[in-house]
Each structure stands twice: as C-alpha cells, then as structure tokens.
N, C-alpha and C. Protein backbone atom coordinates (compact mmCIF):
# COMPACT_ATOMS: atom_id res chain seq x y z
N UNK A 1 51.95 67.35 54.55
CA UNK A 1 50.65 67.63 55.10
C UNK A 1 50.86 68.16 56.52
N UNK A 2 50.53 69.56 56.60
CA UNK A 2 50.56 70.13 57.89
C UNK A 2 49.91 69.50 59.22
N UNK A 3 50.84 68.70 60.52
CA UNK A 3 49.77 68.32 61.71
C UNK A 3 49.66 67.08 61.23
N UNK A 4 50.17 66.42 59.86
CA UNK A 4 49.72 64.97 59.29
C UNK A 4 51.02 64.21 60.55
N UNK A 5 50.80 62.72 60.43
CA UNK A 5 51.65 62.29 61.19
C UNK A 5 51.90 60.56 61.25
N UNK A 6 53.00 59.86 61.13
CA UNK A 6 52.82 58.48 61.07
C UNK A 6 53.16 57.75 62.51
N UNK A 7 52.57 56.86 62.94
CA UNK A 7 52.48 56.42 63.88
C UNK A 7 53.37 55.04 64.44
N UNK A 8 53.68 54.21 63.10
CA UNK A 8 54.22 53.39 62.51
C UNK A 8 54.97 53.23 61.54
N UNK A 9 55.78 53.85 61.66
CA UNK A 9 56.66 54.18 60.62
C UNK A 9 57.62 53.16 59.99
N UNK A 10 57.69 52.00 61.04
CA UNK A 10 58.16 50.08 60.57
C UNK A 10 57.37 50.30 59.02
N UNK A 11 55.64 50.28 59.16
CA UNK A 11 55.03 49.78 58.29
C UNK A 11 54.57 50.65 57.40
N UNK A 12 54.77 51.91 57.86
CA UNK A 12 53.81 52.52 56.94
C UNK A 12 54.68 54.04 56.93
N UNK A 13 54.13 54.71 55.70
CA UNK A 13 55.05 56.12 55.39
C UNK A 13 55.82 55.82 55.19
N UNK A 14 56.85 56.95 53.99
CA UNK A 14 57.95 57.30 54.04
C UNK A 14 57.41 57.76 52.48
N UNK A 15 58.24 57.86 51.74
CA UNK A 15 58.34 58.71 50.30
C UNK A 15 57.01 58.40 49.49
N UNK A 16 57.08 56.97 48.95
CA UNK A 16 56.49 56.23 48.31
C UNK A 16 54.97 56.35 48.81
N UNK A 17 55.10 56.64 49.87
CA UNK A 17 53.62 55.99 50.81
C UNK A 17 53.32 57.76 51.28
N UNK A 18 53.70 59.05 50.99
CA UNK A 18 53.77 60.35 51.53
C UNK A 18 52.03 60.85 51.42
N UNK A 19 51.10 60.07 50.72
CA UNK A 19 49.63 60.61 50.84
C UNK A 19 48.41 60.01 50.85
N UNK A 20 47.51 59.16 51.10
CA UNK A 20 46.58 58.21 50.93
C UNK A 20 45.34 58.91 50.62
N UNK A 21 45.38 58.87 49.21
CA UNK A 21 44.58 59.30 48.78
C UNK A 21 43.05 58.55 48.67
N UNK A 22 41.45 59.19 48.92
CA UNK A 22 39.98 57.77 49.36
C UNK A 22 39.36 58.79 48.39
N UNK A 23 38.51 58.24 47.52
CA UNK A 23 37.41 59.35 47.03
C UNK A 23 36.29 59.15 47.61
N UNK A 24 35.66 60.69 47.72
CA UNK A 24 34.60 60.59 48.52
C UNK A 24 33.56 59.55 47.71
N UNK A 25 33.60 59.42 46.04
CA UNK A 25 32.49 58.37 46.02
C UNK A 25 32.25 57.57 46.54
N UNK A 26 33.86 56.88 46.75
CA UNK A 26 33.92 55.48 47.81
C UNK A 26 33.55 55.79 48.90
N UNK A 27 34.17 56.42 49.96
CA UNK A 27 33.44 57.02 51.18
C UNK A 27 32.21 56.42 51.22
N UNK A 28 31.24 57.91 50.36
CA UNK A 28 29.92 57.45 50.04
C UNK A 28 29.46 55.95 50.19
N UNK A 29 29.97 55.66 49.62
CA UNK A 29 29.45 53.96 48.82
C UNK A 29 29.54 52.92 50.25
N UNK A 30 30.58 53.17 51.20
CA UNK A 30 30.67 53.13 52.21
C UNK A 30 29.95 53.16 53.25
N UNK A 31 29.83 54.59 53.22
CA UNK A 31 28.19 54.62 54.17
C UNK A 31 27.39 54.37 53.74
N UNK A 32 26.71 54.05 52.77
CA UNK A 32 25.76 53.46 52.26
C UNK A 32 25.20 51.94 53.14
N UNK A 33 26.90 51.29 52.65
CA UNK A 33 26.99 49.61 53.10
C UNK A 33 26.63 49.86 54.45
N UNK A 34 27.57 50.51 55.59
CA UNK A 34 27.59 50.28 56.78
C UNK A 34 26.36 50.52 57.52
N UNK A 35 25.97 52.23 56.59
CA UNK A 35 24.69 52.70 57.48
C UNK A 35 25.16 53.73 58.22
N UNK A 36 26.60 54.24 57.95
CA UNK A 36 27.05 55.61 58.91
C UNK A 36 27.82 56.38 58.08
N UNK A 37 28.24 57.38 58.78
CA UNK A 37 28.90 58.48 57.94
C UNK A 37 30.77 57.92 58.23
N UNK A 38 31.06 58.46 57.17
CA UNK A 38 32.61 57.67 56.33
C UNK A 38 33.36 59.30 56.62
N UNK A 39 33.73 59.98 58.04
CA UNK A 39 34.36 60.88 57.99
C UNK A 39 35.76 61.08 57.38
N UNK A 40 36.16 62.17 56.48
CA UNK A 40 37.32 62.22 56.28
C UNK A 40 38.40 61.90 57.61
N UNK A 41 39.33 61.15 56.90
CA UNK A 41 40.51 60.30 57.87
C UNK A 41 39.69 59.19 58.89
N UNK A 42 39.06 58.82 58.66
CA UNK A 42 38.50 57.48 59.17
C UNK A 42 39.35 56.65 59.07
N UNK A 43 39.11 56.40 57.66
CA UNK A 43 40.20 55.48 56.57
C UNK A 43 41.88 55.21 56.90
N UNK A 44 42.28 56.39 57.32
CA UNK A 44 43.34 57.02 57.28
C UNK A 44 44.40 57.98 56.13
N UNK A 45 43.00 57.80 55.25
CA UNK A 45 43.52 59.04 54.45
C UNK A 45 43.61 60.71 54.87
N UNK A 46 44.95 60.53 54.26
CA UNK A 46 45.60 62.13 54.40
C UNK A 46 44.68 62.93 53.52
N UNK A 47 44.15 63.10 52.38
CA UNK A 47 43.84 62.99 50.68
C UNK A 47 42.21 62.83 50.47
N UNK A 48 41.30 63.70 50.76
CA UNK A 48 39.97 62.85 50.24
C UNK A 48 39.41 63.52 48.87
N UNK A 49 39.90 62.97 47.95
CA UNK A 49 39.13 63.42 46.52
C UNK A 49 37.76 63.56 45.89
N UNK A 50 37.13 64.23 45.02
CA UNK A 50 35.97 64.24 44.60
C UNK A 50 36.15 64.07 43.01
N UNK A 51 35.44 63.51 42.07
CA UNK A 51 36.03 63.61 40.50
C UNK A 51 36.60 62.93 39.69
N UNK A 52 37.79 61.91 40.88
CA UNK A 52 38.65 61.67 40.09
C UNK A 52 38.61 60.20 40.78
N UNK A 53 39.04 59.00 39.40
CA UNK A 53 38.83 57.98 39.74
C UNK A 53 40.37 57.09 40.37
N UNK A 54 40.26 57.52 41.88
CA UNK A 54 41.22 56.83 42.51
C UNK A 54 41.53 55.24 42.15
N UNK A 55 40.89 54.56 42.55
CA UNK A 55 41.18 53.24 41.88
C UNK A 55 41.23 53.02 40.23
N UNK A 56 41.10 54.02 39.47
CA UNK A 56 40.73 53.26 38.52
C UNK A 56 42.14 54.17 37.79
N UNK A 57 43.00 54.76 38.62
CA UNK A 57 44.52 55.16 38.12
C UNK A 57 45.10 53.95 38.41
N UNK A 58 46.64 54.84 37.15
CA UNK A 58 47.10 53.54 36.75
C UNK A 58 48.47 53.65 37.77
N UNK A 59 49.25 52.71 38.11
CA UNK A 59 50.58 53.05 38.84
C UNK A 59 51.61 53.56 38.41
N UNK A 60 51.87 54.73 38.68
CA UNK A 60 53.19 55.33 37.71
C UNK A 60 52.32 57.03 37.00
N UNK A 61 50.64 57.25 37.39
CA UNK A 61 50.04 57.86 36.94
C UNK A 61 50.68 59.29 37.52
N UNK A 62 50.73 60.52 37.24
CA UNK A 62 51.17 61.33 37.59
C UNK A 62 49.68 62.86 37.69
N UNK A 63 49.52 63.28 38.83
CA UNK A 63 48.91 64.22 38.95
C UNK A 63 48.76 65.29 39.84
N UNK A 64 48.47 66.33 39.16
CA UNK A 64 48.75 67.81 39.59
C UNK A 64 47.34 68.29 40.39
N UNK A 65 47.57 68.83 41.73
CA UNK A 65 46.39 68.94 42.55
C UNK A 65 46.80 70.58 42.94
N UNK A 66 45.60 71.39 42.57
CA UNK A 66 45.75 72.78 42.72
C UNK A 66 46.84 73.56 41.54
N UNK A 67 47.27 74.65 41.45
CA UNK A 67 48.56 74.79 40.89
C UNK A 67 50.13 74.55 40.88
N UNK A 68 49.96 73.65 42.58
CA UNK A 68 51.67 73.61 42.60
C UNK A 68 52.18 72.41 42.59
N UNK A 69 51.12 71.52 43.31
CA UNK A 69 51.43 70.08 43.68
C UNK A 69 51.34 68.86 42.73
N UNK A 70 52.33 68.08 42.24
CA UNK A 70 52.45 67.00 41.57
C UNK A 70 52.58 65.81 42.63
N UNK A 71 52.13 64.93 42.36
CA UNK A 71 52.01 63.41 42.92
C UNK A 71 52.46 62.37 41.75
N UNK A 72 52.26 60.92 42.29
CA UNK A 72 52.42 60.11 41.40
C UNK A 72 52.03 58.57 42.24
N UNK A 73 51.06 58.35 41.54
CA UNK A 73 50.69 57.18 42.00
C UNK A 73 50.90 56.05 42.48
N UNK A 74 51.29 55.42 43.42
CA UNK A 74 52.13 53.75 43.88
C UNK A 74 51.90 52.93 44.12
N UNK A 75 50.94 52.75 44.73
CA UNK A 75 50.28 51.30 45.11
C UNK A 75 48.72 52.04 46.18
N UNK A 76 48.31 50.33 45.77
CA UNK A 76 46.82 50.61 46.60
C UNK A 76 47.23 50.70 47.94
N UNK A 77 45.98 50.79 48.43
CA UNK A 77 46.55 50.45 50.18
C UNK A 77 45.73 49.23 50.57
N UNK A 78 47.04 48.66 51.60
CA UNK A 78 46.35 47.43 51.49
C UNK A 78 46.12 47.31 53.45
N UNK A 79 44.84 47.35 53.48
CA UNK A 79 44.22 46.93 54.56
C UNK A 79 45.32 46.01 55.94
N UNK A 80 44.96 46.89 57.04
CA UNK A 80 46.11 45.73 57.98
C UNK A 80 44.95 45.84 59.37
N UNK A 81 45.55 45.46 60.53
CA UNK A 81 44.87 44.90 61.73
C UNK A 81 44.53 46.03 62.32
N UNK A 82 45.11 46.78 62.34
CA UNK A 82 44.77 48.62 62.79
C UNK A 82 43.69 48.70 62.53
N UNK A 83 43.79 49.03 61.19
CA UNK A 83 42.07 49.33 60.54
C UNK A 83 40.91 48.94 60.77
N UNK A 84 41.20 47.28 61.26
CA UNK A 84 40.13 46.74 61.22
C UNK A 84 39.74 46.80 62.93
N UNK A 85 40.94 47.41 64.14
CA UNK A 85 40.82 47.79 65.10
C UNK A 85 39.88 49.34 64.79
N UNK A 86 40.12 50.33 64.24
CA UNK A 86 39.70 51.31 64.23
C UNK A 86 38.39 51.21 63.65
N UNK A 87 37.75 50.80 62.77
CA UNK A 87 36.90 49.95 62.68
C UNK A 87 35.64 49.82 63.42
N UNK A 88 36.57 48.90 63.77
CA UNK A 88 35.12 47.95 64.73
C UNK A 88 34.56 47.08 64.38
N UNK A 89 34.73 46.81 63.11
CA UNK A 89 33.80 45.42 62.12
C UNK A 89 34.72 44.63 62.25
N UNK A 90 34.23 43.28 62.70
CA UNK A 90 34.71 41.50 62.53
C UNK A 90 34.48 41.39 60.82
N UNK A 91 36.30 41.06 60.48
CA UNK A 91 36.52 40.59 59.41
C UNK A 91 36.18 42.02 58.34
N UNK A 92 36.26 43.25 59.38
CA UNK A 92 36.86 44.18 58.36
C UNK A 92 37.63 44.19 57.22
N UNK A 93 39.10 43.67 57.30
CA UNK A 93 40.32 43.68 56.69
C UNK A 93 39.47 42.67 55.11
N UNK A 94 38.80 41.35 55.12
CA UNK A 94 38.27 40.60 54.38
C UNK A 94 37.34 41.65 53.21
N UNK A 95 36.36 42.00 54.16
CA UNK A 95 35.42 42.96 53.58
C UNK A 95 35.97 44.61 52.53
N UNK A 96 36.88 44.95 53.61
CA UNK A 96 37.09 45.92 53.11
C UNK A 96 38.27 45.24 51.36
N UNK A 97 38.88 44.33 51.50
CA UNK A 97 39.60 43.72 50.46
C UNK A 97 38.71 43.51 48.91
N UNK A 98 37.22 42.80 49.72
CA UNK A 98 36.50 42.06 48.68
C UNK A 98 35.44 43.53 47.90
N UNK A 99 35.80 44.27 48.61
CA UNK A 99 34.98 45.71 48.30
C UNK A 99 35.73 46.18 46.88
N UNK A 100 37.39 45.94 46.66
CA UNK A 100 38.35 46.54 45.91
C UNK A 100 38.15 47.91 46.07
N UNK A 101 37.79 49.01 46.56
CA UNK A 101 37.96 50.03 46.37
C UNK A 101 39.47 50.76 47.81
N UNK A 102 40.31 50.42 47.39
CA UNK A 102 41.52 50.34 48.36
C UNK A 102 41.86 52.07 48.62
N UNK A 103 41.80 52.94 47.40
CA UNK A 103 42.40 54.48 47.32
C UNK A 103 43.51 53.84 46.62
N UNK A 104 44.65 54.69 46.85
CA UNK A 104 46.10 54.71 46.80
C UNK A 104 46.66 56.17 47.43
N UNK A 105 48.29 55.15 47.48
CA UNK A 105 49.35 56.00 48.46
C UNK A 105 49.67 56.83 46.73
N UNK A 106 50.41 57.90 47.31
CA UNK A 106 50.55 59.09 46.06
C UNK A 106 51.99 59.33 46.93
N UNK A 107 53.38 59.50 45.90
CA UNK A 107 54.48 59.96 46.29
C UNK A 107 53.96 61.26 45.81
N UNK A 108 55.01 62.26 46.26
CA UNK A 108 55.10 63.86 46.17
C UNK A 108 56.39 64.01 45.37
N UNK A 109 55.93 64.39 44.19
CA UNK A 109 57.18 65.19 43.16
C UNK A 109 57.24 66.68 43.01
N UNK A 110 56.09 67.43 43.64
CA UNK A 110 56.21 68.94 43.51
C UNK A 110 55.69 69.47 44.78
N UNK A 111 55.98 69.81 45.63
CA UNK A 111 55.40 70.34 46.74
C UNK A 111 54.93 71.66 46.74
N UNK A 112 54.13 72.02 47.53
CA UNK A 112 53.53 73.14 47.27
C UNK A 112 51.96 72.98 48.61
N UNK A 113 51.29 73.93 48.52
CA UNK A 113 50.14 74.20 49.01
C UNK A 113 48.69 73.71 48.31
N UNK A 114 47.97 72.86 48.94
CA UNK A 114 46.76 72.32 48.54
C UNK A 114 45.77 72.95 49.66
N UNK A 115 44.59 72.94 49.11
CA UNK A 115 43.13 73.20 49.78
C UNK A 115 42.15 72.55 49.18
N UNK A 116 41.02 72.77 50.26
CA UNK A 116 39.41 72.10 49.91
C UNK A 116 39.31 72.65 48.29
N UNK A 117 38.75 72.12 47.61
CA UNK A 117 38.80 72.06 46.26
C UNK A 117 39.12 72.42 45.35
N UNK A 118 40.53 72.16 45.56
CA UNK A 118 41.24 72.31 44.39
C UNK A 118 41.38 71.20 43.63
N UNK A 119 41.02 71.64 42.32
CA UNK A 119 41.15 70.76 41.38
C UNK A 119 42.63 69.38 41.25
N UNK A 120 41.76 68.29 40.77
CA UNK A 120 43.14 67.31 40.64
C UNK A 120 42.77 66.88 39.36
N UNK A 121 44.15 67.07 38.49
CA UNK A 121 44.42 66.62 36.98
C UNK A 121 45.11 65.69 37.12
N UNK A 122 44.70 64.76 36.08
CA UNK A 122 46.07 63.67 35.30
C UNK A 122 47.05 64.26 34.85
N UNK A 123 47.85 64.56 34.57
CA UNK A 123 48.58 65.46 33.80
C UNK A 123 49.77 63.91 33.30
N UNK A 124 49.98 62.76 33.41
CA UNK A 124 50.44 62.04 32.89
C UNK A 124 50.54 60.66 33.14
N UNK A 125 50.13 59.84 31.87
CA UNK A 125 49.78 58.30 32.20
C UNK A 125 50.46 57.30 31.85
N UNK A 126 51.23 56.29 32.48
CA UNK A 126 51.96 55.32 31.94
C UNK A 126 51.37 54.87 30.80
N UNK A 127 52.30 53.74 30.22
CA UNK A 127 51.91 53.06 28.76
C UNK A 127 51.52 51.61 29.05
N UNK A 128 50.25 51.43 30.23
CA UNK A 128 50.00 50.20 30.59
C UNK A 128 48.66 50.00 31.16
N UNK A 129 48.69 48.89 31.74
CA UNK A 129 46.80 48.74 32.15
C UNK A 129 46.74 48.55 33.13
N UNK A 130 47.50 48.45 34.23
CA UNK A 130 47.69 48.12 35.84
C UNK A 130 47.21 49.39 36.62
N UNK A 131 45.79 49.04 37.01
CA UNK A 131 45.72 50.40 37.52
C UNK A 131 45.31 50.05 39.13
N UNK A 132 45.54 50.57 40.05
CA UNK A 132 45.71 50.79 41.47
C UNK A 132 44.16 49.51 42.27
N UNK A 133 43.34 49.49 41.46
CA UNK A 133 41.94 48.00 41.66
C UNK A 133 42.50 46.87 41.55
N UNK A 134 43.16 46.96 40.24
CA UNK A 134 44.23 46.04 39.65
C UNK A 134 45.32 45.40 40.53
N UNK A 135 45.92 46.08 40.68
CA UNK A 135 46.93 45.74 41.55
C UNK A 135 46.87 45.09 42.86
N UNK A 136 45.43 45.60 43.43
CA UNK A 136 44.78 45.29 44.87
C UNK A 136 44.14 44.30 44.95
N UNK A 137 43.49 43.47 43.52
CA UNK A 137 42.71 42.46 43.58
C UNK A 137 43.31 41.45 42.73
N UNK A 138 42.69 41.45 41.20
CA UNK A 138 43.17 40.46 40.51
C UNK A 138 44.31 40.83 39.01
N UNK A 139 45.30 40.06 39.69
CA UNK A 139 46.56 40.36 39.21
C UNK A 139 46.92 39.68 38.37
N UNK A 140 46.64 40.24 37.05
CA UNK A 140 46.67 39.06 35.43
C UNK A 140 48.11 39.60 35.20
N UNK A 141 48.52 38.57 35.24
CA UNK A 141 50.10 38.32 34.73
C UNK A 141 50.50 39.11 33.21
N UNK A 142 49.64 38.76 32.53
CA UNK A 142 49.77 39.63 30.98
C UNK A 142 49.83 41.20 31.22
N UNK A 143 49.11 41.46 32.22
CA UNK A 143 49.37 43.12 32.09
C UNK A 143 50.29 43.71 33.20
N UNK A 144 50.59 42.56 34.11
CA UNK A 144 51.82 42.88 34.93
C UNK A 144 53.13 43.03 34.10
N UNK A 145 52.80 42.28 33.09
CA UNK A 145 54.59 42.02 32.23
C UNK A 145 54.66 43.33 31.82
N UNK A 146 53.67 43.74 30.66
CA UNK A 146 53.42 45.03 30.13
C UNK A 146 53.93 46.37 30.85
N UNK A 147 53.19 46.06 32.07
CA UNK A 147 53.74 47.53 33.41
C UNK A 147 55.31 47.32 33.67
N UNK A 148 55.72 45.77 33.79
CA UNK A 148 56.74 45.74 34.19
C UNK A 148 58.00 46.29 32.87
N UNK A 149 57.89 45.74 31.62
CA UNK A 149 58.12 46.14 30.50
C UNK A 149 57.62 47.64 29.83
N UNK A 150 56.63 48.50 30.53
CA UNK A 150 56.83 50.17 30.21
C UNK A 150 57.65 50.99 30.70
N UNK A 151 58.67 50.38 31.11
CA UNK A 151 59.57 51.05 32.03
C UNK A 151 58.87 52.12 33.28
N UNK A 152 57.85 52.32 33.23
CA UNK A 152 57.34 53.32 34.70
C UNK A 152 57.90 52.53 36.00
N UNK A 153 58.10 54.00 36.66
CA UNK A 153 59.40 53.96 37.86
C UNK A 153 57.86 53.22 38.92
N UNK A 154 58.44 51.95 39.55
CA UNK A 154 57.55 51.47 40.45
C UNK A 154 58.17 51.64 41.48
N UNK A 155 57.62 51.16 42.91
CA UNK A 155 58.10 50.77 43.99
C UNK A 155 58.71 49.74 44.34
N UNK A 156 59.96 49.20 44.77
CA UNK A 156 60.72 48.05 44.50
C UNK A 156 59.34 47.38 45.34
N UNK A 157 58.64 47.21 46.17
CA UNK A 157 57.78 46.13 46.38
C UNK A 157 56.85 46.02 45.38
N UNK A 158 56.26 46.53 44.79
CA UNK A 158 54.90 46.43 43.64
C UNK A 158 56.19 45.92 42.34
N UNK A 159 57.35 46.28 41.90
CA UNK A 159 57.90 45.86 41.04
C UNK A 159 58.23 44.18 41.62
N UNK A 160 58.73 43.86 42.78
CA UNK A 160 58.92 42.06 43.03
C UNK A 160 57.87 41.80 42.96
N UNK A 161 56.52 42.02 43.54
CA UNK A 161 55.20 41.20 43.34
C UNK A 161 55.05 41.14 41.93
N UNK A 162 55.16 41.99 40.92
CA UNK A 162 54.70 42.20 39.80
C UNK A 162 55.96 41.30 38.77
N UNK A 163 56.77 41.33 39.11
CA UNK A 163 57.59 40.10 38.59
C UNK A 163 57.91 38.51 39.03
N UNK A 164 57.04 38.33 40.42
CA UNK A 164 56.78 37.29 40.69
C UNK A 164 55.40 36.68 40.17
N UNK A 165 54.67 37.33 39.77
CA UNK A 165 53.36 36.99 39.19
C UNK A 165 53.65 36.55 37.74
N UNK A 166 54.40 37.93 37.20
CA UNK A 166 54.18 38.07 35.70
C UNK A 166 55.78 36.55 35.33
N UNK A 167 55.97 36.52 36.30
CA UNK A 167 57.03 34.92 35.39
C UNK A 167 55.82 33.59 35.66
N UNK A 168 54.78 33.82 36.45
CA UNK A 168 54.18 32.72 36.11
C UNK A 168 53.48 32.40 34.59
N UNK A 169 53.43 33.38 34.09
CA UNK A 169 52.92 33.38 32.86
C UNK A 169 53.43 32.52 31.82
C-alpha cells in the first residue's frame, strides 16, 4: 500500500498482518452507534470494502481484489490500547470486542495495483467453519479441531490458540 506505514512494528505488521481489511457496512453500523462519521482509516484499516462479508470469511479464505491482487485471510483484528486512545471512548477496546465486527488482517499472495472499486472475489475457501467473527469471539472447540484438521496454512499464533482450545474438547 503506497504512503501505508507501521508504526509499531513489535506488535503489529509484517506478512501475515500486510492489510486490515473494515467493511463499510460495519463502518456504517458504527456511525450509527456512535452518532459520527466512521472515516476510512479511523479504524486503522489499510482496506475499506463494500459487498463482501469481512467477518463472516473464513481463515485461510483466499481473495482476488481487482485483476491482479490475491490476499488470504488471517486473523481478526483484535482491538489494543491505541485504538481505544485514538478513539476517545472509555472502554472502547470492551465495546468495540462485544460489537464482534473486528474486519481482518489479509496476507498478500499476488501483488499488483488496486483502486476505489474494484471488485473483491472469493476465489477460494477452506474446508471449515472458522470464520474471522469466529475466531474473534466465541471459539467452539469442535470447529477449531476441524480448521485445525483441514490442513489450511494458518498463522502459527491463530494455529496455538486454536489447538489450545480445540484439546479442551
């Protein structure tokens, strides 16, 4: 992302974490709650989608934005003290959690050139039910095993959480 930039690079960015993708529904839904406008990169998304159901992809989901660019889905994003500095709301980080609508970070498998609306396809879906809400909220052990057992390439952190859950089972 041209001019994009990480600030914190301890915690945040690098491959796995290369796009944060928010849909504007959420946005929307957003200002709604607050009562103000939800500008692109507020959030700190790089990524603001229209169409396509960010949370409700699965991890390991793979999709093509415009003609060149492939992604692939990794984990939600999970709310930290920044945010809730940038913000301004007491007990942001809580709120914004109990909301589940998190986005997700998108690795980059095809690089290329994106613009204002260009289309974003699925173009390929793991063989599981863990999808990016999922992962961010309530984490049923039965379908963690499943993700963990479809072989889709995770992130060694979402793969230890997801095998620390799924042996409680």
């Amino acid at each position: 992302m041209a001019g994009d930039r990480v600030c914190d690079t301890k915690n945040h960015g690098g491959p796995d974490l290369a796009l944060y993708a928010y849909a504007d529904e959420d946005a929307n839904w957003w200002a709604d709650q607050l009562g103000r406008e939800i500008q692109t990169g507020l959030f700190g998304e790089n990524l603001r989608t229209a169409g396509i159901d960010v949370n409700g992809a699965l991890l390991g989901e793979v999709w093509r934005i415009g003609p060149e660019v492939e992604v692939m889905v990794r984990a939600p994003r999970i709310p930290c003290i920044t945010f809730q500095h940038r913000m301004q709301i007491p007990r942001w980080v809580k709120r914004f959690h109990q909301a589940g609508r998190p986005g997700a970070y998108l690795k980059v498998l095809r690089t290329g050139s994106i613009g204002a609306g260009d289309p974003i396809e699925v173009i390929g879906r793991p063989d599981h039910e863990v999808t990016v809400a999922h992962m961010f909220g309530d984490q049923d052990p039965v379908k963690l095993r499943r993700m963990l057992d479809s072989g889709v390439d995770l992130m060694g952190e979402i793969r230890a959480n997801a095998q620390r859950i799924a042996a409680r089972a």
